[in-house]
Protein backbone atom coordinates (compact mmCIF):
# COMPACT_ATOMS: atom_id res chain seq x y z
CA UNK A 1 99.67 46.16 90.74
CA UNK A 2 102.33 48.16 92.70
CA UNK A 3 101.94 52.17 92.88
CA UNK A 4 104.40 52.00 90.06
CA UNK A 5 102.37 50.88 88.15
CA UNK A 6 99.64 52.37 89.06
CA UNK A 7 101.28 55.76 88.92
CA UNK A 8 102.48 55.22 85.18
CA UNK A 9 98.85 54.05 84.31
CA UNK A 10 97.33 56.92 85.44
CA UNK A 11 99.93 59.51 84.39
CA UNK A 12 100.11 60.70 88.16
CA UNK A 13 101.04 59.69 91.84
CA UNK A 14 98.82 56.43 93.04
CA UNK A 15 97.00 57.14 96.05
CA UNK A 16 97.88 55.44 98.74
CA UNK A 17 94.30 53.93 99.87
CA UNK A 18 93.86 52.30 96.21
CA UNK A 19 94.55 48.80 95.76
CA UNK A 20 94.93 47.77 91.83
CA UNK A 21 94.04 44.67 90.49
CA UNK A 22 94.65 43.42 87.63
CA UNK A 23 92.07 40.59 87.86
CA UNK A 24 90.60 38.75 91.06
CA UNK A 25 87.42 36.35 91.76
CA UNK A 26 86.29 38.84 94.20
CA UNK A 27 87.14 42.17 95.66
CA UNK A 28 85.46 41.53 98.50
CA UNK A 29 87.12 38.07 98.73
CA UNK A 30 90.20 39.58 98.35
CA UNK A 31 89.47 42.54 100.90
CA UNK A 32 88.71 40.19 103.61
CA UNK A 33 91.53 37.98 103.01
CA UNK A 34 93.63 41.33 103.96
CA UNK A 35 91.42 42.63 106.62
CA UNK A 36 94.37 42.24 108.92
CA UNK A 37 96.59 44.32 107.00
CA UNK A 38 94.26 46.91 105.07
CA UNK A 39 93.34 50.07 106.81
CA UNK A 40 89.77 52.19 107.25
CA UNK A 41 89.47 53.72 103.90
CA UNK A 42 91.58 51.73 101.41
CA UNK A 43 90.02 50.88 97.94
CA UNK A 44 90.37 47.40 96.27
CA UNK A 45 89.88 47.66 92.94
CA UNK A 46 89.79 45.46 89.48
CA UNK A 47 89.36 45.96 86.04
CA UNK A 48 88.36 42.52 86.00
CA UNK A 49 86.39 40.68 87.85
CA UNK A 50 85.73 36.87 87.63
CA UNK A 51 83.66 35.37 90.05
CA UNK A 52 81.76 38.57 92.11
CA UNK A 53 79.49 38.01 94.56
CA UNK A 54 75.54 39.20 95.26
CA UNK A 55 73.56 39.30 97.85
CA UNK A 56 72.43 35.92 99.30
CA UNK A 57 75.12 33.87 97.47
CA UNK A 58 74.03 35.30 93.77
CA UNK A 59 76.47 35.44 91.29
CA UNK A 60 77.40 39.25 89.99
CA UNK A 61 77.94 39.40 86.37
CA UNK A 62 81.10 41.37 85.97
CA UNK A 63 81.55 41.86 82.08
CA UNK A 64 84.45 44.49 80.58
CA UNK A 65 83.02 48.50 81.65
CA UNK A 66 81.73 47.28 84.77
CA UNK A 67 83.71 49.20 87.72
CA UNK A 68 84.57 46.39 90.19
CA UNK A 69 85.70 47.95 93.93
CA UNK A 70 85.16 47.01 97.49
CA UNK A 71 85.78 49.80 100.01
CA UNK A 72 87.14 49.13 103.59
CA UNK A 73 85.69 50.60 106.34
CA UNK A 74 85.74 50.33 110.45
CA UNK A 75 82.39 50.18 111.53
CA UNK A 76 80.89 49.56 115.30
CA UNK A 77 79.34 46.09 115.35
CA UNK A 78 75.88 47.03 116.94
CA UNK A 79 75.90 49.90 113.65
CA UNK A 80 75.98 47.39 111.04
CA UNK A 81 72.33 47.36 110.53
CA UNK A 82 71.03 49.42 107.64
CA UNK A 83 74.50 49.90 106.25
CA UNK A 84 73.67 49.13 103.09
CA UNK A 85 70.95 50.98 102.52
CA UNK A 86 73.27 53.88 103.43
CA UNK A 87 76.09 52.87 100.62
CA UNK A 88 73.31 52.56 98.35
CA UNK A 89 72.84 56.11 98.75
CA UNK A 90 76.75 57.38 99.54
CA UNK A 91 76.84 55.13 95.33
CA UNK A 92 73.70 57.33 94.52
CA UNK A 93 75.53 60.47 95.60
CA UNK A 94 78.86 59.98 94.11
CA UNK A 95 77.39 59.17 90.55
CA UNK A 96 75.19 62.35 90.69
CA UNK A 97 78.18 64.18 91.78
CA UNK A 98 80.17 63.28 88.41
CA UNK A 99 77.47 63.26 85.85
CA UNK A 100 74.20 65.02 84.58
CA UNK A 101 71.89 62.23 86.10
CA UNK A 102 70.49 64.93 89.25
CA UNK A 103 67.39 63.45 90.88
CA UNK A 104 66.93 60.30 88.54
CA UNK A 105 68.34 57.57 90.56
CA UNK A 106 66.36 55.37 93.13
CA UNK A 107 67.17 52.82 95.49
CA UNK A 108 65.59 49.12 95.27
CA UNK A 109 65.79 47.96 98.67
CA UNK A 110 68.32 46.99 99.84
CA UNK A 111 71.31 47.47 98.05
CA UNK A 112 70.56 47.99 94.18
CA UNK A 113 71.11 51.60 92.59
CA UNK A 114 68.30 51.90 89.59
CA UNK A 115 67.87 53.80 86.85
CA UNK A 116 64.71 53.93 83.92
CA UNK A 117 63.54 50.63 86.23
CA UNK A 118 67.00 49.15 84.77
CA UNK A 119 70.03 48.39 87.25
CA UNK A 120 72.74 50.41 87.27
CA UNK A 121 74.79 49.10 90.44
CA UNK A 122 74.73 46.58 93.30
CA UNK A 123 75.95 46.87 96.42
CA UNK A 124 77.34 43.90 99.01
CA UNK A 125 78.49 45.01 102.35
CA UNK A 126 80.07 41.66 104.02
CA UNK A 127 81.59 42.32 107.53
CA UNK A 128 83.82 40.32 109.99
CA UNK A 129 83.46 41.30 113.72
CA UNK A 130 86.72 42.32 116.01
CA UNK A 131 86.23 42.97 119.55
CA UNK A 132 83.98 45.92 119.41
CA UNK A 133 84.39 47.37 116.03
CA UNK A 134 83.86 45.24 112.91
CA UNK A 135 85.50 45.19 109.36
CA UNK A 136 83.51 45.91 106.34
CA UNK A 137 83.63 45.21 102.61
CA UNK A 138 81.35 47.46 100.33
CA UNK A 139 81.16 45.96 97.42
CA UNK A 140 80.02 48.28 94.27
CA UNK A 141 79.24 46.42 90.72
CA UNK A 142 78.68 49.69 88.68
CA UNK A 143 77.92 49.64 85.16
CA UNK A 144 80.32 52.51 83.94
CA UNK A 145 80.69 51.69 79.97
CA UNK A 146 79.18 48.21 79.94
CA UNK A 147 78.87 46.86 76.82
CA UNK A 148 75.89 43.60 77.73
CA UNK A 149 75.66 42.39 74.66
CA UNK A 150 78.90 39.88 74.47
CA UNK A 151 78.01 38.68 77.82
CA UNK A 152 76.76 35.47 79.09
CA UNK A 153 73.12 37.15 79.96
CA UNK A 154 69.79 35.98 79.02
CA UNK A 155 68.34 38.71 77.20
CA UNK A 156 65.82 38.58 79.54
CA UNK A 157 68.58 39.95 82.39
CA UNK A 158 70.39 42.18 79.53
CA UNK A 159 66.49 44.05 79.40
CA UNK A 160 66.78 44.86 83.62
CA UNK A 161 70.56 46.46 83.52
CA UNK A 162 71.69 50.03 82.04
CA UNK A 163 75.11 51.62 81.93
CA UNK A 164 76.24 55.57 82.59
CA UNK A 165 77.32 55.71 78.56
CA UNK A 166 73.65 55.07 77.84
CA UNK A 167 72.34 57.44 79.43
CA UNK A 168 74.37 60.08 80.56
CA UNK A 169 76.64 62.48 78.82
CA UNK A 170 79.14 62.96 81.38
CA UNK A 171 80.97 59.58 81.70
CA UNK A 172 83.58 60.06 84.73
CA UNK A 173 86.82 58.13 84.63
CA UNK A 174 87.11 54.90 86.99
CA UNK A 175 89.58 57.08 89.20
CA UNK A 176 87.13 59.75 89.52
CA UNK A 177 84.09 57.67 90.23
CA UNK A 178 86.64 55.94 92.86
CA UNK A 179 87.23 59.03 94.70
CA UNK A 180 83.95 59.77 94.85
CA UNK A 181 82.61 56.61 96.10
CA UNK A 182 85.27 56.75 98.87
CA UNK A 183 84.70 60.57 100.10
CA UNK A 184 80.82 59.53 100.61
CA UNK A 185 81.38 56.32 101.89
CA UNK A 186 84.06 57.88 104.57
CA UNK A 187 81.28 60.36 104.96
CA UNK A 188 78.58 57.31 105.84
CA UNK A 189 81.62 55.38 108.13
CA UNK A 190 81.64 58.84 110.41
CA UNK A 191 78.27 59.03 110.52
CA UNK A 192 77.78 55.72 111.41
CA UNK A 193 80.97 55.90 113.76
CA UNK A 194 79.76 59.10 115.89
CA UNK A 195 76.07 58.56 116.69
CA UNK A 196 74.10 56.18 118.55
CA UNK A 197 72.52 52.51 117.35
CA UNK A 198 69.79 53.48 114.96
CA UNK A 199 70.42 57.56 114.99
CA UNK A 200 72.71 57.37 112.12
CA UNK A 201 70.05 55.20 109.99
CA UNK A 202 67.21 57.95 111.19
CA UNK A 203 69.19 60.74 110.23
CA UNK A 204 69.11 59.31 106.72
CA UNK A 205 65.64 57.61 106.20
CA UNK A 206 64.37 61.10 104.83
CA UNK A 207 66.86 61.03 101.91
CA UNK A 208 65.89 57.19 101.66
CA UNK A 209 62.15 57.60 101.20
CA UNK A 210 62.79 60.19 99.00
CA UNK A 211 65.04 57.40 96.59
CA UNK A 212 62.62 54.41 97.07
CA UNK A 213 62.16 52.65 93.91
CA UNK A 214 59.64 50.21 95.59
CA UNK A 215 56.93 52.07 97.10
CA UNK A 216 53.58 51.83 96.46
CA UNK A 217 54.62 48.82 93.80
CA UNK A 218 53.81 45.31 93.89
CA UNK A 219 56.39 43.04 94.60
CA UNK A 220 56.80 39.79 95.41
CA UNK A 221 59.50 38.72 98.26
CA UNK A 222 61.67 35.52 98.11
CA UNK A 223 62.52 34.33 101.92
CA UNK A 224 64.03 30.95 103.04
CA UNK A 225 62.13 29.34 100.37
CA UNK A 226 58.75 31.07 100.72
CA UNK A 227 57.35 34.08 98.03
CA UNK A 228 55.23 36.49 99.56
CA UNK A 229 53.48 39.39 97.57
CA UNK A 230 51.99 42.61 98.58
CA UNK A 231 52.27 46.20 98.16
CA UNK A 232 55.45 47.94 99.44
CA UNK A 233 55.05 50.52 101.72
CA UNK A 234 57.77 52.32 102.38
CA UNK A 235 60.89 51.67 104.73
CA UNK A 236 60.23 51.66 108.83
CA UNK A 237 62.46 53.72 111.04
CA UNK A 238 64.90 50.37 111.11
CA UNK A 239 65.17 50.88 107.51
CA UNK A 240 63.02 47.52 107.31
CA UNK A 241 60.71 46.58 103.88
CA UNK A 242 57.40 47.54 104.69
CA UNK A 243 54.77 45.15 103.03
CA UNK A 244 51.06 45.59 102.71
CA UNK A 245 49.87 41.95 102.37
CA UNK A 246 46.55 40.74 100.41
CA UNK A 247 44.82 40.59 103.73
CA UNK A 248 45.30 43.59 104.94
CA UNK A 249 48.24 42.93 107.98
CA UNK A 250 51.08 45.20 107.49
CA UNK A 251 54.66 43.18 107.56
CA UNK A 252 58.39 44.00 107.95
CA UNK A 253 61.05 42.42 106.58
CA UNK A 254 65.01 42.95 107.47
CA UNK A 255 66.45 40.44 104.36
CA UNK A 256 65.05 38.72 101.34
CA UNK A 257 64.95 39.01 97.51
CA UNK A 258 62.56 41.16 95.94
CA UNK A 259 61.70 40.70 92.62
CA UNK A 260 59.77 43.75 91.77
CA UNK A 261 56.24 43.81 89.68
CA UNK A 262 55.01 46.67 87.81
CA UNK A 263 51.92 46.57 88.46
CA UNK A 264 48.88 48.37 89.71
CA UNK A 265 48.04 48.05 93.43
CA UNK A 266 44.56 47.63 92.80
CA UNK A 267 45.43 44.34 91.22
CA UNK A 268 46.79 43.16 94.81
């Protein structure tokens, strides 16, 4: 969509960073297609979304009320570690910021927003390396006004995702929630742009522990094939899954797919 457009859709001047879709497969896709040509700080955006992307090649389920944006940012290659643990938070921030849901949101490592022990956004940060700096794509699925019912979820799925309408009586518009995600992700990009490998992730981790929806939980780990269970622990100062296993070792993991259990650690 031109800023035209844009501007007559939202009764005011376009910003120049924002990017309007009026459908793609991907925004991330479509972001990285354009690396060459979009700059630090420019918003891709769609009202609809068919064929979004999770983590580890999972399909996101974009259905009408679900914001849909990827956010560019320059970041330095040996920084990329951790980075989505810190969108996950610079999401967590910007929500809080627009509506009355202070303190309630955690993190589910390593790139899910939660809310109630529901979903409320995902995060994919997908990055292509130039010289020393590298390209990202942060990818935020947020369930603004999300009406799950129509969809093509199991009701099984429907049961693990919430949306801001149902809970919160502030709904911000998508521009708002736009901005918002884009000042704290700016905010994260400097961060991560000024301080040394690992500094930036440390200066964080307190705020992190404090959001961890996993810890002390028993969960069970997907990884190249394998499930491995144990009690989560907490994040390490890499901003690696720390998991108490049945024997008593103590392991870390940098990737995999945790599907959560609530259950009682004694049961481990």
């Amino acid at each position: 969509m031109s800023h035209e457009l844009i501007s007559i859709a939202l009764d005011r001047p376009a910003a120049p960073w924002l990017h309007w879709l009026e459908q793609c497969p991907s925004t991330n896709t479509w972001a990285i297609a354009r690396f060459s040509t979009l700059q630090h700080g420019d918003v891709v955006f769609t009202r609809q979304q068919t064929a979004g992307r999770g983590q580890q090649g999972r399909t996101w389920q974009s259905p009408p009320g679900v914001l849909t944006a990827s956010v560019v940012l320059s970041i330095p290659t040996e920084h990329l570690p951790g980075l989505s643990l810190a969108a996950g938070l610079a999401v967590i921030y910007a929500i809080e910021d627009l509506t009355d849901l202070q303190e309630t949101l955690r993190l589910k490592w390593p790139n899910d927003v939660m809310l109630q022990e529901r979903k409320l956004a995902g995060i994919l940060c997908e990055s292509v390396a130039n010289h020393r700096n590298s390209q990202v794509a942060v990818g935020i699925g947020l369930n603004r006004c999300a009406d799950f019912a129509p969809s093509c979820l199991e009701d099984s799925l429907i049961q693990k995702v919430i949306s801001l309408h149902q809970v919160s009586a502030i709904v911000p518009d998508e521009i708002a929630l736009l901005e918002r995600l884009r000042h704290y992700l700016l905010e994260t990009a400097g961060l991560w742009r000024s301080s040394a490998p690992n500094s930036c992730l440390m200066a964080l981790l307190p705020a992190l522990r404090q959001r961890d929806f996993l810890c002390s939980k028993l969960i069970t780990i997907e990884l190249l094939g394998e499930q491995i269970t144990g009690k989560a622990m907490g994040m390490s100062d890499r901003g690696e899954l720390l998991l108490r296993l049945a024997d008593g070792s103590l392991r870390a993991f940098t990737s995999g797919h945790v599907l959560w259990q609530n259950l009682e650690p004694s049961q481990l």
